[in-house]
PDB file of N, CA and C in Angstrom:
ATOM      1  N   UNK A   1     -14.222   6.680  -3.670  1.00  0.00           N
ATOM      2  CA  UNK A   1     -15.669   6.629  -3.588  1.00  0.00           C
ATOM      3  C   UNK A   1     -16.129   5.793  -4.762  1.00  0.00           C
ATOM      4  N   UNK A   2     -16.749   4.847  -4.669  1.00  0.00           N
ATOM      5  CA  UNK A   2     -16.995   3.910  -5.563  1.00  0.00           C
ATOM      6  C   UNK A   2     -18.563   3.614  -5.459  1.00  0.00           C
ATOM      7  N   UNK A   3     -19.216   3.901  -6.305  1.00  0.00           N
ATOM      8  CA  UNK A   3     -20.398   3.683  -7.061  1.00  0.00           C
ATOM      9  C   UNK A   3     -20.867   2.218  -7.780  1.00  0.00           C
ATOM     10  N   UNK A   4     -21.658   1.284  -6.371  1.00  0.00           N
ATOM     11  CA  UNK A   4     -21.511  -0.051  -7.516  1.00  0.00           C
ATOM     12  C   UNK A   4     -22.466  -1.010  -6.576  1.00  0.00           C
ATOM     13  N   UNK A   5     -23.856  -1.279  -7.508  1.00  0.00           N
ATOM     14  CA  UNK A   5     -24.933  -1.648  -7.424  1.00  0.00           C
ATOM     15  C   UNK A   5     -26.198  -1.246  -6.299  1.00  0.00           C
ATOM     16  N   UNK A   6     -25.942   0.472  -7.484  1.00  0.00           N
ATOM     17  CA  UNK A   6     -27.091   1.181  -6.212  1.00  0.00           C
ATOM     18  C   UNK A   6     -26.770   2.004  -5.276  1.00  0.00           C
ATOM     19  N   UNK A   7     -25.457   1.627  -4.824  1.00  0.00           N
ATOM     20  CA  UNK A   7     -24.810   2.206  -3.580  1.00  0.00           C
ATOM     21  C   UNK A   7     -23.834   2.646  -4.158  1.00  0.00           C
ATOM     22  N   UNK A   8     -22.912   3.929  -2.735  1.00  0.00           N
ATOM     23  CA  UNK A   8     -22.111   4.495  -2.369  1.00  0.00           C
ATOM     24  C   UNK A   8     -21.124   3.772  -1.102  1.00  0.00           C
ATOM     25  N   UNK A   9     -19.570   3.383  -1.782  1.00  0.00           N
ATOM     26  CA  UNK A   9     -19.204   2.294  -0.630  1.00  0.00           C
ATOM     27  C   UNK A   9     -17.897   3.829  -0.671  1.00  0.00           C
ATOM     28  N   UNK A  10     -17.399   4.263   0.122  1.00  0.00           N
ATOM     29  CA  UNK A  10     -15.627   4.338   0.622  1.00  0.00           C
ATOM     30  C   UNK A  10     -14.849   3.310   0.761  1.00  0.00           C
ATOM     31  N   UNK A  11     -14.094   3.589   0.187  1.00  0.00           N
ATOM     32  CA  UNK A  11     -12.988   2.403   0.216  1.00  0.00           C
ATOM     33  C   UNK A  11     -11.595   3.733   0.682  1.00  0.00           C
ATOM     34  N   UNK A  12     -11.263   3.439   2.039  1.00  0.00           N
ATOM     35  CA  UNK A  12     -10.088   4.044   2.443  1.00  0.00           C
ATOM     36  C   UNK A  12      -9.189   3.555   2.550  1.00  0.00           C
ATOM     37  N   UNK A  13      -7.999   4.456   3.072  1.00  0.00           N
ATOM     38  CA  UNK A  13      -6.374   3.929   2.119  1.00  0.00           C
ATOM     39  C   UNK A  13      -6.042   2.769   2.865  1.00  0.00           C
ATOM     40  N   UNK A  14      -5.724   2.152   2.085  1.00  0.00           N
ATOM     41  CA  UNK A  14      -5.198   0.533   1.891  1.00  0.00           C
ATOM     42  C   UNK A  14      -3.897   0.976   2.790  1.00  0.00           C
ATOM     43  N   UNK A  15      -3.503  -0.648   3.673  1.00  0.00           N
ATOM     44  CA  UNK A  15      -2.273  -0.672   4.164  1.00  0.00           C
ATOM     45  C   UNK A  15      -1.446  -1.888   3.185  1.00  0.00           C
ATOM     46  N   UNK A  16      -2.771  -2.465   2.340  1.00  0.00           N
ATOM     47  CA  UNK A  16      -2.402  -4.213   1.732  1.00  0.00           C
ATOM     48  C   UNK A  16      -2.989  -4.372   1.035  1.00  0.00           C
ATOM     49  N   UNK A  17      -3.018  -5.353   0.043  1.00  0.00           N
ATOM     50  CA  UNK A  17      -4.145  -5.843  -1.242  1.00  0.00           C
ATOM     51  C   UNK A  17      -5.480  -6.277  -0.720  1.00  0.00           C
ATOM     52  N   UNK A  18      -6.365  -5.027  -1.231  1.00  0.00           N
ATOM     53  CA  UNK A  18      -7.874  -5.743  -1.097  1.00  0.00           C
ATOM     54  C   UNK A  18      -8.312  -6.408  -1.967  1.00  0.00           C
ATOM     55  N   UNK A  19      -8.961  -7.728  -1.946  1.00  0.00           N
ATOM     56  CA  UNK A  19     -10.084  -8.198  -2.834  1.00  0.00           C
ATOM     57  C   UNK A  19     -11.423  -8.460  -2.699  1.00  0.00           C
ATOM     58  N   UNK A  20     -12.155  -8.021  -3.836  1.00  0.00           N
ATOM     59  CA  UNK A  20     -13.318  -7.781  -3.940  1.00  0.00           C
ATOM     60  C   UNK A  20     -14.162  -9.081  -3.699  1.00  0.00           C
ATOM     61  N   UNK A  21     -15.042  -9.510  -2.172  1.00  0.00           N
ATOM     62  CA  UNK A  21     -15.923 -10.216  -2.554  1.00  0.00           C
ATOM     63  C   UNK A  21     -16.511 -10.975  -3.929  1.00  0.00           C
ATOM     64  N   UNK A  22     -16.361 -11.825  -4.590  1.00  0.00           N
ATOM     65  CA  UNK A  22     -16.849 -12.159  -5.588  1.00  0.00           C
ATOM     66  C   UNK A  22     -18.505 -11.925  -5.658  1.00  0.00           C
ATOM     67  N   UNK A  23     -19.509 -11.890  -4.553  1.00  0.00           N
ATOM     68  CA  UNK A  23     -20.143 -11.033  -4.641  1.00  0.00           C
ATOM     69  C   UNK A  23     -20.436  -9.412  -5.487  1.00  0.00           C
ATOM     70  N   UNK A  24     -19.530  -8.972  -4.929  1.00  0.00           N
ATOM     71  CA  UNK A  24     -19.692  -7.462  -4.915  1.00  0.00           C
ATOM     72  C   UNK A  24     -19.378  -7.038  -6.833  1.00  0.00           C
ATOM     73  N   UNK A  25     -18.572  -8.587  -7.526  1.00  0.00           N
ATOM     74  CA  UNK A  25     -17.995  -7.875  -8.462  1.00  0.00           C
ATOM     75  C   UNK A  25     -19.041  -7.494  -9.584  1.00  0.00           C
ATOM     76  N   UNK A  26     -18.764  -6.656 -10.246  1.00  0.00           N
ATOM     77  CA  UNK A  26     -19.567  -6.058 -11.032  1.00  0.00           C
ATOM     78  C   UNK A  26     -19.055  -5.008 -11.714  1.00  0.00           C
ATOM     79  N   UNK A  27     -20.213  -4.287 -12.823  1.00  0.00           N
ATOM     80  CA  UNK A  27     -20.018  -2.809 -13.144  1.00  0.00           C
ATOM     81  C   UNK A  27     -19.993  -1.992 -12.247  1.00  0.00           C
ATOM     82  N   UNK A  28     -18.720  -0.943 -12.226  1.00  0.00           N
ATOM     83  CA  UNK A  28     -18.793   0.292 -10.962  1.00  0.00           C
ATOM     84  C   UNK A  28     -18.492   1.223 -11.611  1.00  0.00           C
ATOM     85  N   UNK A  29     -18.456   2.723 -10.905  1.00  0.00           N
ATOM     86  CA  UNK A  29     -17.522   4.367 -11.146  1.00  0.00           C
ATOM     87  C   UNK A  29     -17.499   4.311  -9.933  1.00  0.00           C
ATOM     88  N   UNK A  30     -16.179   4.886 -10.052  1.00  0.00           N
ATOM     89  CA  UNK A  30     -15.044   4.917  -8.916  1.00  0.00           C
ATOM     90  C   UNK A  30     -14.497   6.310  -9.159  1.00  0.00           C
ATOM     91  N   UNK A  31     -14.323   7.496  -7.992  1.00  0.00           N
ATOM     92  CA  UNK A  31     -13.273   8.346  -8.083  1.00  0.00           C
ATOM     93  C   UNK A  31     -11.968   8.286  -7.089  1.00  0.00           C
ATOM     94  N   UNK A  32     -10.882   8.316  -7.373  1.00  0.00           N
ATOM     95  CA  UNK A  32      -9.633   8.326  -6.379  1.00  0.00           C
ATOM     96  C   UNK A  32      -9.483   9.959  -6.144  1.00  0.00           C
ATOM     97  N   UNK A  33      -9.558  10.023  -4.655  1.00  0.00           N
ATOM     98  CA  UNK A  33      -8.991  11.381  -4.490  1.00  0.00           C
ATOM     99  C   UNK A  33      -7.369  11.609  -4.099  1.00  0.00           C
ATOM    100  N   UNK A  34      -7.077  12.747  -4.380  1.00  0.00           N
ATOM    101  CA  UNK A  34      -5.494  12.951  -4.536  1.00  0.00           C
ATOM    102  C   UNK A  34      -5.468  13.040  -2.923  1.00  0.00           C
ATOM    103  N   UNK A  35      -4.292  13.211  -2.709  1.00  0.00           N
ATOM    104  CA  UNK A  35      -3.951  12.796  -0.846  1.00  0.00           C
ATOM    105  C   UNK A  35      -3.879  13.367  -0.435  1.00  0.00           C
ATOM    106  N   UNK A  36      -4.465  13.642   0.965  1.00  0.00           N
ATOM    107  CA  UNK A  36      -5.430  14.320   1.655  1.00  0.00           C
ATOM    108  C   UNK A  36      -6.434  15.037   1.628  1.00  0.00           C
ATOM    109  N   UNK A  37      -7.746  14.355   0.142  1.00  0.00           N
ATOM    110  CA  UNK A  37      -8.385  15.197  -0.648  1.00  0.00           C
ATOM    111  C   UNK A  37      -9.309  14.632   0.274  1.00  0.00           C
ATOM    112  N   UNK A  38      -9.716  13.420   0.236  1.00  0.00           N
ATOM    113  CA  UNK A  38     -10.940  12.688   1.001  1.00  0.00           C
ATOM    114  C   UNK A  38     -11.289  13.013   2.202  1.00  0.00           C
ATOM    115  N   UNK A  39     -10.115  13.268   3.385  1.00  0.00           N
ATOM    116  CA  UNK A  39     -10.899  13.639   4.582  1.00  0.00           C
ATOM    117  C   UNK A  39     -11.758  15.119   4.295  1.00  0.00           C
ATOM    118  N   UNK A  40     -11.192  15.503   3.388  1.00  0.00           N
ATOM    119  CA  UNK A  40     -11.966  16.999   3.571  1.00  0.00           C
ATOM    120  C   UNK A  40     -13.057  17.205   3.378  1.00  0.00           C
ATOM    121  N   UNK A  41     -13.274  16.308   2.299  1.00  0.00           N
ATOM    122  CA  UNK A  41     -15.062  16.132   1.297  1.00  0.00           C
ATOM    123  C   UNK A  41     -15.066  15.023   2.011  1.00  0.00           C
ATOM    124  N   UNK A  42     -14.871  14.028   2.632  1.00  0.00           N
ATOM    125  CA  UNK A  42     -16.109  13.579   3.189  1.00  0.00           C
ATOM    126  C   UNK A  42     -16.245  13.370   4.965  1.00  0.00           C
ATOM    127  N   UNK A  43     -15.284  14.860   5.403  1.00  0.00           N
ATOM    128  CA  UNK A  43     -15.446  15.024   6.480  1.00  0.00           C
ATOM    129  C   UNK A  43     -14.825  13.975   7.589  1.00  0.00           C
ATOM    130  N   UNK A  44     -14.606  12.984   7.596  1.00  0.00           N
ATOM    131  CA  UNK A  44     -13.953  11.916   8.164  1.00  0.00           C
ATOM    132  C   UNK A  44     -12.196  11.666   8.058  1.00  0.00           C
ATOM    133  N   UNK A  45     -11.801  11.488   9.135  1.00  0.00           N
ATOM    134  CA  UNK A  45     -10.029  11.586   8.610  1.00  0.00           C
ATOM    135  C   UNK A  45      -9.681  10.363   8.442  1.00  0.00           C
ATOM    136  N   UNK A  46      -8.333  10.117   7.518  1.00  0.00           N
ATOM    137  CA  UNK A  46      -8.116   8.765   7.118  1.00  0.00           C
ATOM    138  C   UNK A  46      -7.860   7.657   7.651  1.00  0.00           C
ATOM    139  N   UNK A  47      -7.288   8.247   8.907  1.00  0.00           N
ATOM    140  CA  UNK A  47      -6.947   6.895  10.024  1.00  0.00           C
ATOM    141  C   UNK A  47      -8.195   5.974  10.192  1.00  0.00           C
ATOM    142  N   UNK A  48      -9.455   6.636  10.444  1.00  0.00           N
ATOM    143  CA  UNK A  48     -10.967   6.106  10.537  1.00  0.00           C
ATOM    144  C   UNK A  48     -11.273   5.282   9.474  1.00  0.00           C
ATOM    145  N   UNK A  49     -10.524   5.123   8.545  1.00  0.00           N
ATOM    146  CA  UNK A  49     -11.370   4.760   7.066  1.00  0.00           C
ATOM    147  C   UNK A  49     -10.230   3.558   6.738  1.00  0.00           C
ATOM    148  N   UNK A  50      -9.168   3.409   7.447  1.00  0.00           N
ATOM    149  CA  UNK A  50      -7.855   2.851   6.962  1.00  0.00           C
ATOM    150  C   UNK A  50      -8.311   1.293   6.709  1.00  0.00           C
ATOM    151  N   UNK A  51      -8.110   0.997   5.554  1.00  0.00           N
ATOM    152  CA  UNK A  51      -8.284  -1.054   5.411  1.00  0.00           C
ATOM    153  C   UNK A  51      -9.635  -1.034   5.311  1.00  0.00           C
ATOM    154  N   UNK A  52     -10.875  -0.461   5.225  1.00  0.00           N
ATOM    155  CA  UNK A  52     -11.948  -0.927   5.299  1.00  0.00           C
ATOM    156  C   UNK A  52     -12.927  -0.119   4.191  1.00  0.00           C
ATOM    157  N   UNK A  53     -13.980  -0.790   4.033  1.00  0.00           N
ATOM    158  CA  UNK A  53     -15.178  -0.530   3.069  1.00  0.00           C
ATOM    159  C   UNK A  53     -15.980  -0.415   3.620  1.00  0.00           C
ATOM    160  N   UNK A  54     -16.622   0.990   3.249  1.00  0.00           N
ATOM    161  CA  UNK A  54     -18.237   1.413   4.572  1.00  0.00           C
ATOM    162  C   UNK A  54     -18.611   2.464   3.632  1.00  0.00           C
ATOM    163  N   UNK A  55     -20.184   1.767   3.651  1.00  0.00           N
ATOM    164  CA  UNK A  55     -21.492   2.362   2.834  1.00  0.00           C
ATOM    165  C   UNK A  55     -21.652   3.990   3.166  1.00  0.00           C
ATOM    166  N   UNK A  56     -21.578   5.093   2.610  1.00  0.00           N
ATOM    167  CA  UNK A  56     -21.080   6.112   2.637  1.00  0.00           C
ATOM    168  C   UNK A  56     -22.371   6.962   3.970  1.00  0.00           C
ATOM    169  N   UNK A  57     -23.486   5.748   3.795  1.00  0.00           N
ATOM    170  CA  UNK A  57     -24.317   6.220   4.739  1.00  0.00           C
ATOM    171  C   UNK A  57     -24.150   5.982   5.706  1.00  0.00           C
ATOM    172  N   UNK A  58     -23.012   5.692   6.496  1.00  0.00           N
ATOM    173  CA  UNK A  58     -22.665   5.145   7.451  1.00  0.00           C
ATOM    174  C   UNK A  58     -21.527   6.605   7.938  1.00  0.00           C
ATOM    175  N   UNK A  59     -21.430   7.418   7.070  1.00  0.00           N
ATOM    176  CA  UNK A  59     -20.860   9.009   7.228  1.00  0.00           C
ATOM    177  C   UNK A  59     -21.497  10.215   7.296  1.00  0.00           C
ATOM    178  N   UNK A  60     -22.735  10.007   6.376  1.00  0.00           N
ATOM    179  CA  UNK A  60     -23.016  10.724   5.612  1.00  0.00           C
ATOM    180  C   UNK A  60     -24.827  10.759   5.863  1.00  0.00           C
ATOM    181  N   UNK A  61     -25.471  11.507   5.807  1.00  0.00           N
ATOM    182  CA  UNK A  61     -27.256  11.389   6.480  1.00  0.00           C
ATOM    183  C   UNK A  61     -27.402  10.932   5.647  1.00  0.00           C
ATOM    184  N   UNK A  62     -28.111   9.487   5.576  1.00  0.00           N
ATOM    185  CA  UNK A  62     -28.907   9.369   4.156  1.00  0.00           C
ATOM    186  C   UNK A  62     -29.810   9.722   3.683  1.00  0.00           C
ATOM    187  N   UNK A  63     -30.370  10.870   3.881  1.00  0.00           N
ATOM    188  CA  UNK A  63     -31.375  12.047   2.996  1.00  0.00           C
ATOM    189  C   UNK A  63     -30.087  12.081   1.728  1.00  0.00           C
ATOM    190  N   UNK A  64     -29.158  12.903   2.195  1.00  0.00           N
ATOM    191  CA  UNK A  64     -27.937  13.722   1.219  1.00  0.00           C
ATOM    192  C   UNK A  64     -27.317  12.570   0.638  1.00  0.00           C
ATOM    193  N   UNK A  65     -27.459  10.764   1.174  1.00  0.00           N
ATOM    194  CA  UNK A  65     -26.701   9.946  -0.367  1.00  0.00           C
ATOM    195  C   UNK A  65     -27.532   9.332  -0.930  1.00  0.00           C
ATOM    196  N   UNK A  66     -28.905   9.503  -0.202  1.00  0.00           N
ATOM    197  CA  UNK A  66     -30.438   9.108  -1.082  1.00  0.00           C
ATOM    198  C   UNK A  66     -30.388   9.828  -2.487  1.00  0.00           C
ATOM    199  N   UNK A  67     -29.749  11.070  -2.252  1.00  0.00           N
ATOM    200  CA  UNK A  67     -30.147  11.906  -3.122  1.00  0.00           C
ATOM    201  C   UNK A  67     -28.778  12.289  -4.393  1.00  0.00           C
ATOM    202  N   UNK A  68     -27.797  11.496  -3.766  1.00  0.00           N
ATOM    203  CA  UNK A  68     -26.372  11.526  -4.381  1.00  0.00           C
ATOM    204  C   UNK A  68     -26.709   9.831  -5.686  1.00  0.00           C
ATOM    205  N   UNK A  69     -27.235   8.809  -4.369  1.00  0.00           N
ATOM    206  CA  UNK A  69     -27.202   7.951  -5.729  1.00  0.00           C
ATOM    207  C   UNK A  69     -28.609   7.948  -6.610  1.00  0.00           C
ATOM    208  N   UNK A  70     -29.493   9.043  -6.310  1.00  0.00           N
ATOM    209  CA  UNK A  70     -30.080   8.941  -7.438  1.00  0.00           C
ATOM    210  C   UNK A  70     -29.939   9.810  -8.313  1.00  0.00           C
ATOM    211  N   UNK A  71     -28.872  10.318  -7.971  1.00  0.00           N
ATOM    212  CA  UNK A  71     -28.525  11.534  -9.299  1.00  0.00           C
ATOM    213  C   UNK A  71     -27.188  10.626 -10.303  1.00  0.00           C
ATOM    214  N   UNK A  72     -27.142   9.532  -9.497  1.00  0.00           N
ATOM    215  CA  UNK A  72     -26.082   8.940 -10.446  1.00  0.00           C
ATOM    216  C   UNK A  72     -26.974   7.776 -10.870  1.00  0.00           C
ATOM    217  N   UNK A  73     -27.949   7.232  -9.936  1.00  0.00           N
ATOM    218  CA  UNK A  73     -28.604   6.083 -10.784  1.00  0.00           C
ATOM    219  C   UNK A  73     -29.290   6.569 -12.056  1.00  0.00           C
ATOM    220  N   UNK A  74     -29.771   7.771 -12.099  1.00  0.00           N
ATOM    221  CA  UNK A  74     -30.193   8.450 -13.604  1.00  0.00           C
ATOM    222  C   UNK A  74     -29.200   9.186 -14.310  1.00  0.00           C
ATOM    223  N   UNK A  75     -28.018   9.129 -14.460  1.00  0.00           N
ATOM    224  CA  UNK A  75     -27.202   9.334 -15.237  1.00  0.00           C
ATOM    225  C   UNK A  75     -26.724   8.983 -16.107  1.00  0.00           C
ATOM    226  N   UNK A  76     -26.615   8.878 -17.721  1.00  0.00           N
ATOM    227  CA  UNK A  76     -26.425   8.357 -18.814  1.00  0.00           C
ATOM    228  C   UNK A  76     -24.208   8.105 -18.447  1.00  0.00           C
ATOM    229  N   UNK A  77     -24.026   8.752 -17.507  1.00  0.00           N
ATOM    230  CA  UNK A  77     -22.668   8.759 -17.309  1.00  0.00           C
ATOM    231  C   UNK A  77     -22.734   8.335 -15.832  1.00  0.00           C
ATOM    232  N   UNK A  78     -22.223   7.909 -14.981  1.00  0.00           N
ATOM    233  CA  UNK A  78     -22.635   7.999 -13.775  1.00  0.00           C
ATOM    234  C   UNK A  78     -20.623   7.840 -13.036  1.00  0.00           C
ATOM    235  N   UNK A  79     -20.055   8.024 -14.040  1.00  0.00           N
ATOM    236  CA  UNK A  79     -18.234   8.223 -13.571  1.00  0.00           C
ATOM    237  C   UNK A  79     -18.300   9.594 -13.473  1.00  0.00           C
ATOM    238  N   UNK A  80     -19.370  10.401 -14.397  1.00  0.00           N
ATOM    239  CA  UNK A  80     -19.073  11.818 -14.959  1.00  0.00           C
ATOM    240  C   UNK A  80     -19.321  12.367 -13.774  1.00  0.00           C
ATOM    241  N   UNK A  81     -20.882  12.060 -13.609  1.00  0.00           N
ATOM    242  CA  UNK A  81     -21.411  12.303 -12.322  1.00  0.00           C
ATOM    243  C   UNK A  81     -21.131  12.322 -11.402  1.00  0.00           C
ATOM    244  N   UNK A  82     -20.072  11.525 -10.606  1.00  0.00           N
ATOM    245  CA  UNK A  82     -19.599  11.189  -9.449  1.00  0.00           C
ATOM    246  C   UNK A  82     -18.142  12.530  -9.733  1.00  0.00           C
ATOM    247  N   UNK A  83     -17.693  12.582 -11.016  1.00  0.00           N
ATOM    248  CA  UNK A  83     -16.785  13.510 -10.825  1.00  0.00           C
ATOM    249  C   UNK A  83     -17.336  14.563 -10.960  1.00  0.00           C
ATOM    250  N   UNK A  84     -18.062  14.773 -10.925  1.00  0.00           N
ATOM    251  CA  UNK A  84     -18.627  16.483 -11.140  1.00  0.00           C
ATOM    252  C   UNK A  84     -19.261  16.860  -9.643  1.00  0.00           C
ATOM    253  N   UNK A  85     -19.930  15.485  -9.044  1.00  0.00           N
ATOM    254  CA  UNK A  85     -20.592  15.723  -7.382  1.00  0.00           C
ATOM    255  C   UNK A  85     -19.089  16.283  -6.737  1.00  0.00           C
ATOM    256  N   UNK A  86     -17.687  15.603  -6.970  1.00  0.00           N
ATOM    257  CA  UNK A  86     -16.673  15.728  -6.393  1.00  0.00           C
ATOM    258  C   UNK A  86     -15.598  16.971  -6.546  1.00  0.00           C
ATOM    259  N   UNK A  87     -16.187  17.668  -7.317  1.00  0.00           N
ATOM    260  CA  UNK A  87     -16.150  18.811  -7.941  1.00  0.00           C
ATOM    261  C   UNK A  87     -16.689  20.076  -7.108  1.00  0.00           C
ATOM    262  N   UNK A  88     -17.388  19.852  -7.238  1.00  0.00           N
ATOM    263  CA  UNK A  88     -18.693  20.497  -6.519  1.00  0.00           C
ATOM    264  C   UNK A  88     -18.846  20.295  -4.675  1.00  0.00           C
ATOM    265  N   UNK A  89     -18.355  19.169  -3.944  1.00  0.00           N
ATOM    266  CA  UNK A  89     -18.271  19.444  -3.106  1.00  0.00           C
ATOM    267  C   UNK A  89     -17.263  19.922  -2.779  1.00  0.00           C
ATOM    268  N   UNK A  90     -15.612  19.930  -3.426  1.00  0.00           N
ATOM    269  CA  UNK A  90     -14.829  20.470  -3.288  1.00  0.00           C
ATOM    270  C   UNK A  90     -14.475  22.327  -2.945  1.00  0.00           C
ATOM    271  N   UNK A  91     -15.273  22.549  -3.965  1.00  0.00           N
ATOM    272  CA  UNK A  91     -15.784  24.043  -3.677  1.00  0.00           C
ATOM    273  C   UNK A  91     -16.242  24.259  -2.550  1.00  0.00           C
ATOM    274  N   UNK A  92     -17.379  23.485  -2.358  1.00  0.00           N
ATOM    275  CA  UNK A  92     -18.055  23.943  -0.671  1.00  0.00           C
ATOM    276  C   UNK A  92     -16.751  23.561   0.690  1.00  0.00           C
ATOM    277  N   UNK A  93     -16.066  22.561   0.208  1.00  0.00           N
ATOM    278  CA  UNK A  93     -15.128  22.520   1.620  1.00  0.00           C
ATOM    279  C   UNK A  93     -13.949  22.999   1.962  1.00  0.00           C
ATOM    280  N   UNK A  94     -13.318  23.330   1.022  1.00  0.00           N
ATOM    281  CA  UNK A  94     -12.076  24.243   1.062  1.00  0.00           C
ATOM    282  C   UNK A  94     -11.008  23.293   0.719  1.00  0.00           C
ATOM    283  N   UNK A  95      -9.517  23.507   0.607  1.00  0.00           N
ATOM    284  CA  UNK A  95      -8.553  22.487   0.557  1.00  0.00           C
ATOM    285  C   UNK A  95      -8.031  21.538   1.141  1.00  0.00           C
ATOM    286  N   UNK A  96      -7.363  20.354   0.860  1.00  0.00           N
ATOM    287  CA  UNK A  96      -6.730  19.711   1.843  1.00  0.00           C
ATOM    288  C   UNK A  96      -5.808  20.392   2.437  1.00  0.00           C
ATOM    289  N   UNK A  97      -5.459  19.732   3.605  1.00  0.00           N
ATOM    290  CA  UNK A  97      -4.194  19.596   4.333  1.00  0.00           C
ATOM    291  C   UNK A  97      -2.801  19.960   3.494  1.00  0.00           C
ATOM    292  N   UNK A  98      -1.745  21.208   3.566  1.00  0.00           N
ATOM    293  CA  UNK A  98      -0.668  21.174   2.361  1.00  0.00           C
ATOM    294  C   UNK A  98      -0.016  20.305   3.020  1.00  0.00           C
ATOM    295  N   UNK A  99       0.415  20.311   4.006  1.00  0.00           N
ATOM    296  CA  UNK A  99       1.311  19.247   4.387  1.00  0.00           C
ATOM    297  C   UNK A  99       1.182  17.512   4.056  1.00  0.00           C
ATOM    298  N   UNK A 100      -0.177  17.425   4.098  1.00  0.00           N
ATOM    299  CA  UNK A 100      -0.355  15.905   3.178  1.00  0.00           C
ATOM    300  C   UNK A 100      -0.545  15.845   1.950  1.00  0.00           C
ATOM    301  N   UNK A 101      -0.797  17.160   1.069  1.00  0.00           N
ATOM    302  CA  UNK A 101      -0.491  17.169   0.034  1.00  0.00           C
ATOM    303  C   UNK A 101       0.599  17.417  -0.325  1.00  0.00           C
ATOM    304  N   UNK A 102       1.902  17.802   0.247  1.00  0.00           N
ATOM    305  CA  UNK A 102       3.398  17.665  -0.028  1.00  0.00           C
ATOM    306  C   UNK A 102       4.004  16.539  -0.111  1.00  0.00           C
ATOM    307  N   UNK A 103       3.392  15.393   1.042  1.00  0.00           N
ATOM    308  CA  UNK A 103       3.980  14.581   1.219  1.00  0.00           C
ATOM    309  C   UNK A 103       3.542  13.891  -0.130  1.00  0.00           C
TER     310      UNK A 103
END
């Protein structure tokens, strides 16, 4: 989940080297979730997400990432932030998958 200019992008698991639009480059916060952490918090399974970059509102109602990036656009930390939202939704969704977390 990567945090970077304003927005909320997913970036799901790579099969190959992505590069960043020279556009897009910039200051970001980024969290990596451990494996099979992401489908759980953000509800979507990984096959769906595989090789590609999609604006989190494109998952997610944007009331609830209206309100996600402005709790990070006013954040004196906004990595902290994103790990503490990820924190926090973790609690509400329960664990991953053990079996993809074994693997």
């Amino acid at each position: 989940l990567i945090w970077t200019a304003g927005r909320l992008v997913v970036a799901g698991p790579d099969t190959h080297a992505f590069e960043v639009d020279p556009r897009n480059r910039g200051s970001c916060a980024a969290i990596r979730f451990a494996p099979g952490t992401a489908p759980v918090l953000l509800g979507v399974p990984a096959h769906e997400l595989r090789d590609h970059r999609i604006d989190l509102t494109e998952l997610w109602p944007r009331r609830a990432v209206a309100a996600l990036t402005g709790r990070l656009a006013r954040s004196a930390d906004p990595a902290a932030a994103l790990e503490e939202f990820a924190l926090a939704r973790s609690s509400e969704t329960g664990p991953p998958d053990p079996l993809t977390a074994a693997v």
